[in-house]
Protein backbone atom coordinates (compact mmCIF):
# COMPACT_ATOMS: atom_id res chain seq x y z
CA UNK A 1 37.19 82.09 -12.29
CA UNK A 2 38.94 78.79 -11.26
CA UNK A 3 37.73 78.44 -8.21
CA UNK A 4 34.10 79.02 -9.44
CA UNK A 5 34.92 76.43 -12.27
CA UNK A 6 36.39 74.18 -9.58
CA UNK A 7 33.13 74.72 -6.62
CA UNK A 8 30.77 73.66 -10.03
CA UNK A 9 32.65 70.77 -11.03
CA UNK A 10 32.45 69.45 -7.57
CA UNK A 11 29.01 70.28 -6.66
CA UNK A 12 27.98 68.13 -10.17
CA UNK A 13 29.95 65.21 -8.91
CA UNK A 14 28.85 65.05 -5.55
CA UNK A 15 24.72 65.43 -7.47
CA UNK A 16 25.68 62.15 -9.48
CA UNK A 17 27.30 60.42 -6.25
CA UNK A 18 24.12 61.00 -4.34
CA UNK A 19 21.99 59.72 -7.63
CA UNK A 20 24.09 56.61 -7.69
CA UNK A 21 23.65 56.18 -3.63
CA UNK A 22 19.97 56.03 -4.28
CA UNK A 23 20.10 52.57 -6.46
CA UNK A 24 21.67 50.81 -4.00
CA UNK A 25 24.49 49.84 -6.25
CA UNK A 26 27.83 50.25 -3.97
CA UNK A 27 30.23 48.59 -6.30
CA UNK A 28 29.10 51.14 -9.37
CA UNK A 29 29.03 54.30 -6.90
CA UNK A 30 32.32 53.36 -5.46
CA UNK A 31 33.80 53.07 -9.03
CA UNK A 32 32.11 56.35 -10.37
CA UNK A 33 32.91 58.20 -7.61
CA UNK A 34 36.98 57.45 -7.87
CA UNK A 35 36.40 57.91 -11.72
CA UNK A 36 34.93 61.24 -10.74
CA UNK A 37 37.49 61.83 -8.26
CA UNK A 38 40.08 60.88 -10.36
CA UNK A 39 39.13 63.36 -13.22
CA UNK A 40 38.50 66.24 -10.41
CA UNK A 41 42.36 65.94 -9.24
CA UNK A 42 43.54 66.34 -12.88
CA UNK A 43 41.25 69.34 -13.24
CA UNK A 44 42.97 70.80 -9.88
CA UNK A 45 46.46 69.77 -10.91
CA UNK A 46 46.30 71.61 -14.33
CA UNK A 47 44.63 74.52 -12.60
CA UNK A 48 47.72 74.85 -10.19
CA UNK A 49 50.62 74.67 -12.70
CA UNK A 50 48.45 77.06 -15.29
CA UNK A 51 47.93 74.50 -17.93
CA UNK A 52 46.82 75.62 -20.86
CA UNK A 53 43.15 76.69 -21.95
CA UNK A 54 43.10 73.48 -24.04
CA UNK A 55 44.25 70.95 -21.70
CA UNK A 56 41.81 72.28 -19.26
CA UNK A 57 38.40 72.64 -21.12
CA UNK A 58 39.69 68.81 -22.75
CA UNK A 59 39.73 67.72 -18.54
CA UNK A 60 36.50 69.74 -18.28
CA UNK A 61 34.45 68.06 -21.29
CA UNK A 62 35.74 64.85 -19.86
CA UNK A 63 34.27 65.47 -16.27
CA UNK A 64 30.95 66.82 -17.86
CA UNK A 65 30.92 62.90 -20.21
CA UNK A 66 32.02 61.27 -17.08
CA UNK A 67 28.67 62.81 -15.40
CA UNK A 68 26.01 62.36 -17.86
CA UNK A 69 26.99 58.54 -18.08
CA UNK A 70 25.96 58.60 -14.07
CA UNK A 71 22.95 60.40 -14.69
CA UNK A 72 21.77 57.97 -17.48
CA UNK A 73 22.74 55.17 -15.97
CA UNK A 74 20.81 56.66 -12.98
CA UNK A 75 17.90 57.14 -14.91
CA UNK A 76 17.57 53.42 -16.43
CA UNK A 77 18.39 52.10 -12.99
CA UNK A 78 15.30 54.23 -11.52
CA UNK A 79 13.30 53.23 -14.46
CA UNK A 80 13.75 49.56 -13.30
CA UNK A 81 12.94 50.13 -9.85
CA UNK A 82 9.54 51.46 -11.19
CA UNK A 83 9.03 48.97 -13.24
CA UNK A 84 9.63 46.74 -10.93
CA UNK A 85 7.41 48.24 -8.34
CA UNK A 86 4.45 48.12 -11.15
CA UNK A 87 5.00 44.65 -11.54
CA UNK A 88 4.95 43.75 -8.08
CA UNK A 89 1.98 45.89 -7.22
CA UNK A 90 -0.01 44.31 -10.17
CA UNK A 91 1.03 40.54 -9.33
CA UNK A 92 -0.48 41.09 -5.53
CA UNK A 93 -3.48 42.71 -7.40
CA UNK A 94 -4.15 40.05 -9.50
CA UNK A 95 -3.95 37.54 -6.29
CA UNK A 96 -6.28 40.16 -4.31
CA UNK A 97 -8.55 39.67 -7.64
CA UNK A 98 -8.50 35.92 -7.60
CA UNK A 99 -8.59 35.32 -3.20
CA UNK A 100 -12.28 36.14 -3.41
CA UNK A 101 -13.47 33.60 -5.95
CA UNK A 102 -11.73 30.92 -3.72
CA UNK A 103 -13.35 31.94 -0.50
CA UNK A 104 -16.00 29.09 1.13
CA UNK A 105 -18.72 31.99 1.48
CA UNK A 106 -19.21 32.62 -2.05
CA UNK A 107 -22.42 31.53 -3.12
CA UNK A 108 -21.41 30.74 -6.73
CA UNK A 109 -23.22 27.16 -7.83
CA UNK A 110 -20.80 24.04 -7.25
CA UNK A 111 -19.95 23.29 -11.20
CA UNK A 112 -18.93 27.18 -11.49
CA UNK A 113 -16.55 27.00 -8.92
CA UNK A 114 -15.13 23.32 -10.37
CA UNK A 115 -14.84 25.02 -13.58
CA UNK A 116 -13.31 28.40 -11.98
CA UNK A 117 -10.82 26.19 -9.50
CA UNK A 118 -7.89 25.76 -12.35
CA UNK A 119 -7.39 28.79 -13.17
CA UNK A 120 -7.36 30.22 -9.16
CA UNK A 121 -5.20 27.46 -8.35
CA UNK A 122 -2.92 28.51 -11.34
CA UNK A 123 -2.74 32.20 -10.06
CA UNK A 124 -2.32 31.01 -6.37
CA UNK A 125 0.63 28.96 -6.94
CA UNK A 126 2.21 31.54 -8.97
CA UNK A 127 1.95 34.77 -7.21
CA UNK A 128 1.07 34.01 -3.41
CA UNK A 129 2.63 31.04 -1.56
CA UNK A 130 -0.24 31.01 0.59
CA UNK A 131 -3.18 30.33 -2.03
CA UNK A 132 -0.84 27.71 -2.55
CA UNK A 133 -1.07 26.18 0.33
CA UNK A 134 -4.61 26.32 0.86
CA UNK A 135 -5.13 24.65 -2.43
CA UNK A 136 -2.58 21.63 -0.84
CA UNK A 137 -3.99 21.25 2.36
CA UNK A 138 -5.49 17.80 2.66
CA UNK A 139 -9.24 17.60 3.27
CA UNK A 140 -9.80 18.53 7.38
CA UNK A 141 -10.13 15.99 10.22
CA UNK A 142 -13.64 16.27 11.84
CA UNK A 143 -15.51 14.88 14.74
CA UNK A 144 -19.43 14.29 14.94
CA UNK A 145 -21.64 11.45 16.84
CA UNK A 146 -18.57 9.19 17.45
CA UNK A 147 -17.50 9.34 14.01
CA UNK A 148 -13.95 11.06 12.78
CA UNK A 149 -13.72 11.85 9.54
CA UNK A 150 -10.81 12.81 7.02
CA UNK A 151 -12.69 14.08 4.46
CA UNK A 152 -15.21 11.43 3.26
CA UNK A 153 -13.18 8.63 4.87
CA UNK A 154 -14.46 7.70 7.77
CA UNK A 155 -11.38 7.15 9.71
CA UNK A 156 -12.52 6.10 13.37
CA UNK A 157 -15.64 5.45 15.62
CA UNK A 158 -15.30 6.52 19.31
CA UNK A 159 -19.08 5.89 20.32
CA UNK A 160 -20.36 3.98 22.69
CA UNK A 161 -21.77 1.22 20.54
CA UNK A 162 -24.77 -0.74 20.01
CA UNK A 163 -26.67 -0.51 16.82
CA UNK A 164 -24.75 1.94 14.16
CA UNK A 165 -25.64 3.74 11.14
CA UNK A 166 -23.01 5.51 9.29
CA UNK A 167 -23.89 8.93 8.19
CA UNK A 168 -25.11 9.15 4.36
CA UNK A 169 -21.88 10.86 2.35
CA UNK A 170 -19.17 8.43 3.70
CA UNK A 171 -17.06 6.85 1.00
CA UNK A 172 -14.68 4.70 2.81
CA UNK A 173 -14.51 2.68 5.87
CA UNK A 174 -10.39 3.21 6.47
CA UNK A 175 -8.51 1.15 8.19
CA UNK A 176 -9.26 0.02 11.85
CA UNK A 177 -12.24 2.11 11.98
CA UNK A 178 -14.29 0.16 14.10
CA UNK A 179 -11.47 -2.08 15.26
CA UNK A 180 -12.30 -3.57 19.02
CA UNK A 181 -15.16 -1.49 19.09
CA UNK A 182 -18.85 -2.43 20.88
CA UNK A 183 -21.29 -2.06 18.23
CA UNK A 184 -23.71 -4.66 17.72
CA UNK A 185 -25.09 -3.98 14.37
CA UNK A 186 -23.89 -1.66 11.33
CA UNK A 187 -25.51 0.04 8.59
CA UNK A 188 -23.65 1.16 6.01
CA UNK A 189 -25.16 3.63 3.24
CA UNK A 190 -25.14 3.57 -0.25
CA UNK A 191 -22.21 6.15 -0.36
CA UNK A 192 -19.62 4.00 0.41
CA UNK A 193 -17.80 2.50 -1.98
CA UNK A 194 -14.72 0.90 -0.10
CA UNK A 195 -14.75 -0.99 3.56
CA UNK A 196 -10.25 -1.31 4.12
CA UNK A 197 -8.28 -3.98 5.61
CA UNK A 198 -9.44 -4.44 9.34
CA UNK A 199 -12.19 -1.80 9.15
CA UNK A 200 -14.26 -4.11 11.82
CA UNK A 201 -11.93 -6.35 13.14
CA UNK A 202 -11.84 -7.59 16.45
CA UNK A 203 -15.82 -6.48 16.93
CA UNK A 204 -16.57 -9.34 19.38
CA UNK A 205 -20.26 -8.09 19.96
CA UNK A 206 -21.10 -7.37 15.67
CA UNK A 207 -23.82 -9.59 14.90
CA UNK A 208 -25.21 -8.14 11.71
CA UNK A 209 -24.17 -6.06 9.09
CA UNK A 210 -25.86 -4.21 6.11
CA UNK A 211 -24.26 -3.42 3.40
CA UNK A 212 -25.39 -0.58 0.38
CA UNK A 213 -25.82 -0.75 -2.79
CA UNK A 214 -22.53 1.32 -4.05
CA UNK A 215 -19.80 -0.97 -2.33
CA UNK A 216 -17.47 -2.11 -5.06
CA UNK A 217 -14.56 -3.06 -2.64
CA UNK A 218 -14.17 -4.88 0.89
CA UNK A 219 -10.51 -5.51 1.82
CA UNK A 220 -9.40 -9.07 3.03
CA UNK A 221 -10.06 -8.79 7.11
CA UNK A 222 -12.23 -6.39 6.94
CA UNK A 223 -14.41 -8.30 9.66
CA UNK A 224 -11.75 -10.84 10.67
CA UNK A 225 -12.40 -11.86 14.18
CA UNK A 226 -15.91 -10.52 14.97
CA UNK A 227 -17.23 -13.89 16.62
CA UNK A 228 -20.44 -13.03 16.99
CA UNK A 229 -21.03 -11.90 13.62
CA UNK A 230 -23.64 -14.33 11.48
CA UNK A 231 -24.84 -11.99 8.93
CA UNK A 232 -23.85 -10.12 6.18
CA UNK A 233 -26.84 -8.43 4.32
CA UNK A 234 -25.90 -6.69 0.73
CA UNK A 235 -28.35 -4.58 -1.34
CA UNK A 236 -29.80 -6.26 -3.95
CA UNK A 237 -28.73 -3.37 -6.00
CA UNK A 238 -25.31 -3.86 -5.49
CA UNK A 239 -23.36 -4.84 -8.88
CA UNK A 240 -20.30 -6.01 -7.37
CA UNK A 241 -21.90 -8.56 -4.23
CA UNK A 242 -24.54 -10.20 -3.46
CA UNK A 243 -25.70 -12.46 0.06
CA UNK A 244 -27.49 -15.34 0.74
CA UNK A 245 -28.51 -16.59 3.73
CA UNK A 246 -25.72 -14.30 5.68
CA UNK A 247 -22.98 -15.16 3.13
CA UNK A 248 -21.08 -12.91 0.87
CA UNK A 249 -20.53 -13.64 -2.82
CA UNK A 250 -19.91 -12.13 -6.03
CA UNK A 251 -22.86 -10.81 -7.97
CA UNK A 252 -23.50 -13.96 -9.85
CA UNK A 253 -22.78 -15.80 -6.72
CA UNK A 254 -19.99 -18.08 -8.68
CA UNK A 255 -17.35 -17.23 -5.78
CA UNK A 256 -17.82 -17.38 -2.38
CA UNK A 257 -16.30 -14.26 -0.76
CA UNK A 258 -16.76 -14.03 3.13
CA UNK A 259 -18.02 -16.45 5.36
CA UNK A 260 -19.06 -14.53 8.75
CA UNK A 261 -16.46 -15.38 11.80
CA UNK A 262 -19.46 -16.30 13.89
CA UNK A 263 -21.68 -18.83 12.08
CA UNK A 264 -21.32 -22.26 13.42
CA UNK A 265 -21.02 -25.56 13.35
CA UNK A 266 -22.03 -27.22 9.39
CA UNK A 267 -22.00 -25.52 5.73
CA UNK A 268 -22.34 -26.94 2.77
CA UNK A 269 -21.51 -24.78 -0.13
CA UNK A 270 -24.46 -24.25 -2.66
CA UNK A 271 -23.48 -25.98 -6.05
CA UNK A 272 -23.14 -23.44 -8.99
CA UNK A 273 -20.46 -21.98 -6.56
CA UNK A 274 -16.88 -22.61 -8.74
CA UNK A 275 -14.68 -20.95 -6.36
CA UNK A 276 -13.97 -20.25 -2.71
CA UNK A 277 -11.95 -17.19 -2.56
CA UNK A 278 -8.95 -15.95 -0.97
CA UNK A 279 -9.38 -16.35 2.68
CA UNK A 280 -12.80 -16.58 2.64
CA UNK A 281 -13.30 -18.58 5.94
CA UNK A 282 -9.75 -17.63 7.25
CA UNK A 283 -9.45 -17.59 11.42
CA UNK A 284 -12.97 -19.17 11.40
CA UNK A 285 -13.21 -20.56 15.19
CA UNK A 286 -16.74 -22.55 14.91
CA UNK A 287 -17.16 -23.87 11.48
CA UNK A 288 -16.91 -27.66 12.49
CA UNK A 289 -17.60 -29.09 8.44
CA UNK A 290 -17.85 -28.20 4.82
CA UNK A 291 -18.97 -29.72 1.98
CA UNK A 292 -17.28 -28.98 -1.17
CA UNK A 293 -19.81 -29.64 -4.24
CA UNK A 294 -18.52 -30.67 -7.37
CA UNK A 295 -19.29 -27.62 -9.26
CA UNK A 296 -16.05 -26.10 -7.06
CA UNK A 297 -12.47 -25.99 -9.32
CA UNK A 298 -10.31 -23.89 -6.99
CA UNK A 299 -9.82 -23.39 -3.25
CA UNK A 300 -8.34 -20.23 -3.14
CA UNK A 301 -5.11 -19.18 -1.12
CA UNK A 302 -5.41 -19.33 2.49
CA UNK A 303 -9.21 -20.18 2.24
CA UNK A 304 -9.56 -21.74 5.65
CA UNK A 305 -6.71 -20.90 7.41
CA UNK A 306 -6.48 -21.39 11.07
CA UNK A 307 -10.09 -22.29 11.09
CA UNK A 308 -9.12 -24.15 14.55
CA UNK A 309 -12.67 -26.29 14.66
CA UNK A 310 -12.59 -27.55 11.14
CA UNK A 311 -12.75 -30.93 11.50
CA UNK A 312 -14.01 -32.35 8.25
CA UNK A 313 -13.60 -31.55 4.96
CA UNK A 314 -14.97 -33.47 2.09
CA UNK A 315 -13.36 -32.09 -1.82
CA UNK A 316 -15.68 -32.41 -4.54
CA UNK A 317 -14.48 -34.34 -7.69
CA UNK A 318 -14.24 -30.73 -9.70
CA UNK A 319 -11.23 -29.43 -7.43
CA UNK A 320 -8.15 -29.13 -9.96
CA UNK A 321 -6.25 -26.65 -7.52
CA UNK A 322 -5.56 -26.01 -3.82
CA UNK A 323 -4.05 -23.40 -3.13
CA UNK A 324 -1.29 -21.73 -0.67
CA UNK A 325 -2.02 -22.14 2.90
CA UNK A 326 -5.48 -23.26 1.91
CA UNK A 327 -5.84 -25.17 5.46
CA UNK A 328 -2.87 -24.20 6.88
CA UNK A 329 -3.23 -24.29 10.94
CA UNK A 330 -6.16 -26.21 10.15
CA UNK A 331 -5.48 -28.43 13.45
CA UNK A 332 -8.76 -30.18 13.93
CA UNK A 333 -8.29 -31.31 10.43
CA UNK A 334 -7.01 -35.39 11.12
CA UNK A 335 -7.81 -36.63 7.44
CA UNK A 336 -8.98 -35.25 4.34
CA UNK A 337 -9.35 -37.45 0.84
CA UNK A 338 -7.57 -35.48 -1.74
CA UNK A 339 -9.22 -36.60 -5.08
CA UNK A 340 -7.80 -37.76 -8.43
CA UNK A 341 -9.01 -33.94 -9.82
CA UNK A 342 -6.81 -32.36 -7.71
CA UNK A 343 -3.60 -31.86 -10.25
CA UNK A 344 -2.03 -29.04 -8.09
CA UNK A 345 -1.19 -28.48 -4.44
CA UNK A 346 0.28 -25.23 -3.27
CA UNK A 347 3.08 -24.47 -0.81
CA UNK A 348 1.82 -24.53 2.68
CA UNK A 349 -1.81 -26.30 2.12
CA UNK A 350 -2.27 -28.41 4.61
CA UNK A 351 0.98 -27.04 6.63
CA UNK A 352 0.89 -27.20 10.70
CA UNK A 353 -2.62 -29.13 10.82
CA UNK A 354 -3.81 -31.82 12.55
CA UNK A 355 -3.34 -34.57 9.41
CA UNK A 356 -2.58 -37.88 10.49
CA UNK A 357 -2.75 -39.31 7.52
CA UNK A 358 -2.45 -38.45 3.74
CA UNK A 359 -2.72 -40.18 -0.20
CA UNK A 360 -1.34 -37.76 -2.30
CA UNK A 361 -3.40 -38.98 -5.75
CA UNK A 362 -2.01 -39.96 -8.91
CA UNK A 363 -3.27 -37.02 -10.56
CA UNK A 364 -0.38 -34.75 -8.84
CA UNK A 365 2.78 -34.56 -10.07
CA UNK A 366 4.95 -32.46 -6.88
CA UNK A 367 4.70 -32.17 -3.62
CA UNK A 368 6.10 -28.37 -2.70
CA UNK A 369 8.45 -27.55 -0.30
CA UNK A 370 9.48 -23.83 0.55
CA UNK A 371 10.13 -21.66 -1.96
CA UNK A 372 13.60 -20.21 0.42
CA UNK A 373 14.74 -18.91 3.33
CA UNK A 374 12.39 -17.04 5.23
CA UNK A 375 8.71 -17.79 2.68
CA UNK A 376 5.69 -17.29 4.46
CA UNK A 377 4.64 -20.54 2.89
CA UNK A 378 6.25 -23.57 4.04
CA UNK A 379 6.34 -26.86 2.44
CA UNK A 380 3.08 -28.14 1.88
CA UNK A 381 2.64 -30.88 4.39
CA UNK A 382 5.64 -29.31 7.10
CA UNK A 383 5.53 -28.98 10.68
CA UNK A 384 2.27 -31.71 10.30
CA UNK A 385 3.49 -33.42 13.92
CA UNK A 386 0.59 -35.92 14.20
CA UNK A 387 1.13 -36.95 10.76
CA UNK A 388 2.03 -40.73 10.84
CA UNK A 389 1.70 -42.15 7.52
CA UNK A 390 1.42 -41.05 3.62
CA UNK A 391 1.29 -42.33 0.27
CA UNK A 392 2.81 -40.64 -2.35
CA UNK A 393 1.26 -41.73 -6.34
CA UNK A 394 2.82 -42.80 -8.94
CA UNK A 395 3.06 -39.76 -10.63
CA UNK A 396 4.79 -37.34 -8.21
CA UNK A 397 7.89 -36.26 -9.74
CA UNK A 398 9.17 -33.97 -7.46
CA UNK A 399 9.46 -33.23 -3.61
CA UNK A 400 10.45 -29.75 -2.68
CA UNK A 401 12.95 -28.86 0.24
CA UNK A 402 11.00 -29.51 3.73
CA UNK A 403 7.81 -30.77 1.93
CA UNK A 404 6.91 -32.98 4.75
CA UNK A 405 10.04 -31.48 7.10
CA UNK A 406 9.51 -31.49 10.90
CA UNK A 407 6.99 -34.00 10.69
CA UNK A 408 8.72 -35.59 13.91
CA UNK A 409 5.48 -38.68 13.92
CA UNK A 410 5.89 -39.85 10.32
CA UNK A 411 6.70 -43.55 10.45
CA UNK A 412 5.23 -44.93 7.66
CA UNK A 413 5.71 -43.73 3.82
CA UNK A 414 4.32 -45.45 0.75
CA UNK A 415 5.95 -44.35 -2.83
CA UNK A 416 4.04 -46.04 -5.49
CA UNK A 417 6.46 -45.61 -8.20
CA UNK A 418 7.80 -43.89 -10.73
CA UNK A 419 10.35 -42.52 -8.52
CA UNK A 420 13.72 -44.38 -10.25
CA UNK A 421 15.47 -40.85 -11.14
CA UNK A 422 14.68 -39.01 -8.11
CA UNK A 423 17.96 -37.47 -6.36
CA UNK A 424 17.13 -36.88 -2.45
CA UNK A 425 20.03 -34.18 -2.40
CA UNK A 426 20.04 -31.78 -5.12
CA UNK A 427 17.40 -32.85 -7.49
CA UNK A 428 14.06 -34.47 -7.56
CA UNK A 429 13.46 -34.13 -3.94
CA UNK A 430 14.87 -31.25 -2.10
CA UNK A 431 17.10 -31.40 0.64
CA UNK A 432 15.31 -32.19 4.27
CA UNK A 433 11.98 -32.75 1.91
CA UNK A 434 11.24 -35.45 4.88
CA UNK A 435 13.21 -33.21 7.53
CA UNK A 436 16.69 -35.33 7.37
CA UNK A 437 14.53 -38.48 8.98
CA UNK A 438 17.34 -41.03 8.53
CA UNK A 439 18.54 -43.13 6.16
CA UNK A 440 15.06 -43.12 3.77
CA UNK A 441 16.90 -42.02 0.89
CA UNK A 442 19.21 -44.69 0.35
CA UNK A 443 16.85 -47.98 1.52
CA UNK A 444 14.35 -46.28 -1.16
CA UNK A 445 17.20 -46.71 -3.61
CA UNK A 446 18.20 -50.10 -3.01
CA UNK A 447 14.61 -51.39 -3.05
CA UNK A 448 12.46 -49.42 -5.32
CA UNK A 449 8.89 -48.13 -4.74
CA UNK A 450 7.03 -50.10 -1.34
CA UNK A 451 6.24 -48.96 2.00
CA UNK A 452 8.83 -48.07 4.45
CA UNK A 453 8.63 -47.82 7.98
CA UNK A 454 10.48 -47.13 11.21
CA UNK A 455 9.35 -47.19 14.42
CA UNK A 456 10.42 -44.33 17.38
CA UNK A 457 12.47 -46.77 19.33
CA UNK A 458 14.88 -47.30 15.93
CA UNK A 459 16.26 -43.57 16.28
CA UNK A 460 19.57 -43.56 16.16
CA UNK A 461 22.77 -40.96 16.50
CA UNK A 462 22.39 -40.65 12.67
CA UNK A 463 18.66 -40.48 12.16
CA UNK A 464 15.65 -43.05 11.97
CA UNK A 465 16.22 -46.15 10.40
CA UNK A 466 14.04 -47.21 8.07
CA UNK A 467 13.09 -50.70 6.55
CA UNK A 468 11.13 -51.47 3.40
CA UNK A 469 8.27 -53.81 4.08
């Protein structure tokens, strides 16, 4: 009878070992089996020394507890795998479900599959990483007729030039497109919406270009450098820029936009014009003259600069404001009248050109010098090395740090008053505003507003030496 009881009692805890095994759970078998273990040597112990009938069938209803704790925990642990298993077999049969409606082939209209693409995308990124993906993966990169294409952005032209129309459906011209290519001529269609920074530079053989009606954006250098180019046709439709006579403007043709790199020799700007915009004849290398009408208040920042021929350049009476580096590198540019409208110069204007003379009017009250260290605008005459003479009015009261620095030819300068407070050092006029030229500071102090001059053979070991006249 005890060994019987015994064989039972061990065949039941081996059962709920093996149950256990099955979960994958070695911590909890290992502890249930020495539990079990543990209550199967008391059971032998008692049997050996004859314990009592009570002590054993307490060790026996112990053993039996001890086992149907393993088999319920075994139960709930199975009934987790399963539901687990249900769970994971319905999540991959949702995403089978949703994979179809996100498949090219199906021929479901275009708004359906707009409306239907936040909900697959939702599902995707949920359930399968790689629905996920596919709904990340930037538009493709694709080649046809010389044209590469990332998406609807056109993105480079390997053809082999000549006259060009870009396929209908572009929507940007990116950057460098057509940069050094050999087209002669460009169309571009009433898609695009957006030529970028460069998109045509360095095209020395564009002539003529075409522009469509749904252009709302061309990028500064877009065609910088094409020398050949003389035309720039927009749709009349356009209602963002218009053209005249090869010229870009706005729509009301109040700002002049882009003047093309290879129209030469004279232009006078049509009056009604009120502003030349931001390096609107920059890098120019055969406009020799421009007339300014008076209906012009603004020059806009770097509006000519480096426009190497520019020669002559007459300001209309409604110019209040030059701006930064407006003809900078100008160095054809020997004179220029500045007019009593003018009230403000900016940094860099007239910087590195070929000025040999300049009246700064009475209308202007500074003369700007660099804003620090390291600008990319410099002071507003600086680095002017043919520059010989210049007459500062009456109402300048300020001169910024290298304003007329490194202007190594400068032997003659006129102040016409109103200068009694100004501190060459730390104040009024910035230190080097005449690049450290000598001793012009102090004879301006000791006698007032007049001309000064030096002459090249008076430099000495501390500077040019300057006299009042």
């Amino acid at each position: 009878m005890k060994h019987a009881v015994k064989t039972v009692l061990l065949v039941s805890a081996l059962i709920a070992v093996t149950a256990c095994n099955k979960n994958k759970e070695s911590a909890d078998v290992a502890a249930l089996a020495k539990q079990l273990g543990e209550m199967q040597a008391k059971l032998e112990a008692a049997e050996k020394a004859d314990a009592g009938a009570e002590e054993i069938g307490r060790l026996k209803k112990e053993l039996e507890e001890q086992k149907e704790r393993a088999e319920r925990r075994r139960e709930r642990r199975e009934g987790g795998e399963r539901g687990n298993r249900q769970q994971s077999s319905e999540t991959e049969t949702t995403a089978q479900t949703a994979a179809p409606a996100t498949a090219p082939s199906a021929p479901a209209s275009a708004a359906a599959a707009t409306t239907a693409e936040p909900a697959k995308s939702t599902t995707a990124a949920t359930t399968t990483p790689a629905a996920s993906t596919a709904t990340a993966t930037p538009a493709a990169s694709t080649s046809s007729g010389g044209f590469q294409m990332s998406g609807t952005t056109l993105t480079k032209y390997t053809g082999s030039g000549g006259n060009v129309t870009i396929p209908n459906g572009v929507t940007a011209i990116g950057q460098q497109a057509f940069r050094g290519s050999n087209i002669t001529s460009v169309t571009i269609p009433d898609s695009v919406t957006s030529i970028e920074m460069l998109a045509f530079a360095d095209c020395r053989n564009l002539a003529s270009v075409t522009i469509g009606n749904g252009v709302t954006s061309i990028t500064q250098g877009a065609f910088v450098d094409c020398l050949s180019l003389t035309a720039i046709n927009v749709d009349s439709g356009n209602t963002v820029y218009s053209s005249a006579d090869g010229v870009v403007y706005n729509k009301n043709k109040t700002i002049l936009i882009l003047y093309p790199s290879g129209k030469k020799g004279a232009f006078t700007i049509p009056n009604g014009v009120v502003s030349i915009g931001e390096a609107a004849f920059a890098e120019h290398k055969s406009i020799t003259s421009v007339i300014i009408p008076n209906s012009i208040t603004s020059i806009g920042k770097s509006a000519f600069e480096n426009s190497t021929s520019l020669a002559s350049v007459t300001i209309g009476n409604g110019v209040t404001n030059i701006g930064e580096s407006a003809f900078a590198g100008c160095t054809s540019l020997a004179s220029i009248i500045i007019p009593d409208s003018v009230t403000s110069i900016g940094r860099g204007a007239f910087c590195a050109s070929g000025l040999t003379s300049v009246t700064i009017p009475g209308s202007v009250t500074r003369i700007e010098g660099i804003e620090k260290m390291g600008s990319s605008y410099g002071g507003t005459f600086e680095n002017c090395q043919r520059l010989t003479s210049v007459t500062i009015g009456s109402r300048v009261t300020y001169i910024g740090p290298a304003a007329l620095g490194g202007c190594t030819n400068l032997t003659s300068v006129t102040f016409l008053g109103g200068m009694a407070s100004f501190d060459f050092l730390d104040g009024n006029v910035g230190r080097g505003a005449f690049g450290y030229i000598g001793d012009l500071d102090g004879k301006y102090f000791d006698g007032g507003a007049g001309t000064y001059k030096t002459t090249p053979v008076s430099r000495g070991p501390r500077g040019t030496v300057w006299t009042k006249q």
